[in-house]
Protein backbone atom coordinates (compact mmCIF):
# COMPACT_ATOMS: atom_id res chain seq x y z
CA UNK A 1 108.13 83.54 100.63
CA UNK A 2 111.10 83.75 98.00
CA UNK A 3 109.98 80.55 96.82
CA UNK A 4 106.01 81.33 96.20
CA UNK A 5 107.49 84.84 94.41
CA UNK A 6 109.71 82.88 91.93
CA UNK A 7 106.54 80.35 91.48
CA UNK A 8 103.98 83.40 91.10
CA UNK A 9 106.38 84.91 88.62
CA UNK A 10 106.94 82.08 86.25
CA UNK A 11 103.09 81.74 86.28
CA UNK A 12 102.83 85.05 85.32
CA UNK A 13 105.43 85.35 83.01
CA UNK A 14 107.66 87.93 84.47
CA UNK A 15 111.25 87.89 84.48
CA UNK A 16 111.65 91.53 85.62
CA UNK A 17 112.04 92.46 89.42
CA UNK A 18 109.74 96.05 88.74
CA UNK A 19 106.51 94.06 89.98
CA UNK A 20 108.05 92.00 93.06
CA UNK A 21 107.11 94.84 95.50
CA UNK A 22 103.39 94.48 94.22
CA UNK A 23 103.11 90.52 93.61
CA UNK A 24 104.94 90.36 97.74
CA UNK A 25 101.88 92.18 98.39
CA UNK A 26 99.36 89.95 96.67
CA UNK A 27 100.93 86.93 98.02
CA UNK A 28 100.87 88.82 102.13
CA UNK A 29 97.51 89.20 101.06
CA UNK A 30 96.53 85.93 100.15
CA UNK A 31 98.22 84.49 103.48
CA UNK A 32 95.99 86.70 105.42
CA UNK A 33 92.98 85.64 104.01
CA UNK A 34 93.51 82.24 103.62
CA UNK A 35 94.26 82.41 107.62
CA UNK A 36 90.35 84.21 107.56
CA UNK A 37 89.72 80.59 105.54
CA UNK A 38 91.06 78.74 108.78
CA UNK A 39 93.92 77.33 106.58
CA UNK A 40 97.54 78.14 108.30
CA UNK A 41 99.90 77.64 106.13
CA UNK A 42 103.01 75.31 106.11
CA UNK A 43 105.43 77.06 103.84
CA UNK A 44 107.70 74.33 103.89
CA UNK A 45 105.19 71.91 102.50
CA UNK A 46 105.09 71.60 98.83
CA UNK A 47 101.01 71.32 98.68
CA UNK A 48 101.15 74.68 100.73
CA UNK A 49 103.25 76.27 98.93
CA UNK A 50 101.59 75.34 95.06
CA UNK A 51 98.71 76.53 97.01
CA UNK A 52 99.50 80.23 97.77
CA UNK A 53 101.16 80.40 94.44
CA UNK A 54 98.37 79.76 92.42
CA UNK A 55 96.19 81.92 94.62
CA UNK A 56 97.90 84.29 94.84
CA UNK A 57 98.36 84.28 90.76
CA UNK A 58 94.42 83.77 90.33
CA UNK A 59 93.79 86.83 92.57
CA UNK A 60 96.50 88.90 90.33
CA UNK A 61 94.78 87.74 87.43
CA UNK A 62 91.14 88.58 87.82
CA UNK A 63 92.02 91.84 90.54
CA UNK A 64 89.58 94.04 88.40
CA UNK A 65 87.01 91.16 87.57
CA UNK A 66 84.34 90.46 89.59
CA UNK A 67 84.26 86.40 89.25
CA UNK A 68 83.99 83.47 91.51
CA UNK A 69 87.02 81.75 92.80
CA UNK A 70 88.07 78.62 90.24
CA UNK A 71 86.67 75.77 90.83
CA UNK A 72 89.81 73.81 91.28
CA UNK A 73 91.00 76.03 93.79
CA UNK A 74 87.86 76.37 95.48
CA UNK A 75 88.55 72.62 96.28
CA UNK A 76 92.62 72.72 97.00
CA UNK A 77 90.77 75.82 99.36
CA UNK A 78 88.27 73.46 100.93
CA UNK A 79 90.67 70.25 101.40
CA UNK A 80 93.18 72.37 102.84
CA UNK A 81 90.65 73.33 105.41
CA UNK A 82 89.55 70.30 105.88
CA UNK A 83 93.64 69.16 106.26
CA UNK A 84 93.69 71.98 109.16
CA UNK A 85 90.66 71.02 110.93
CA UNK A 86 92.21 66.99 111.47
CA UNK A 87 94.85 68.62 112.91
């Protein structure tokens, strides 16, 4: 999870530590409901990984918005289900 935190960070453009208590949140929170999706993630595949990063920093980003999920992650969302379902 280190990894996905230093990822989420850079994305967002903080270099402080003050927020990592929150963003580990967000990024617990995004595993949990991408599991809901049917998508277990690999953390030690790169894909995976990129994946929970920029979820996690699109659901940071629009937390007071009420907007539909991006279309590109929509799909990364939708071929990672796919990805779990061949399995």
């Amino acid at each position: 999870m280190q990894t996905v935190l230093e990822m989420l960070k850079v994305d967002l453009g903080i270099s402080h530590q003050s927020r990592d208590g929150y963003l580990n949140n967000v990024i617990q929170g995004c595993v949990e409901e991408l599991k809901d999706k049917g998508i277990m993630l690999d953390l030690e595949q790169t894909d995976d990984v990129m994946l929970l990063s920029d979820y996690a920093a699109w659901r940071y980003r629009k937390r007071t918005e009420d907007v539909p999920l991006a279309k590109n992650l929509d799909l990364r969302i939708k071929n990672a289900r796919t990805k779990e379902r061949a399995k």
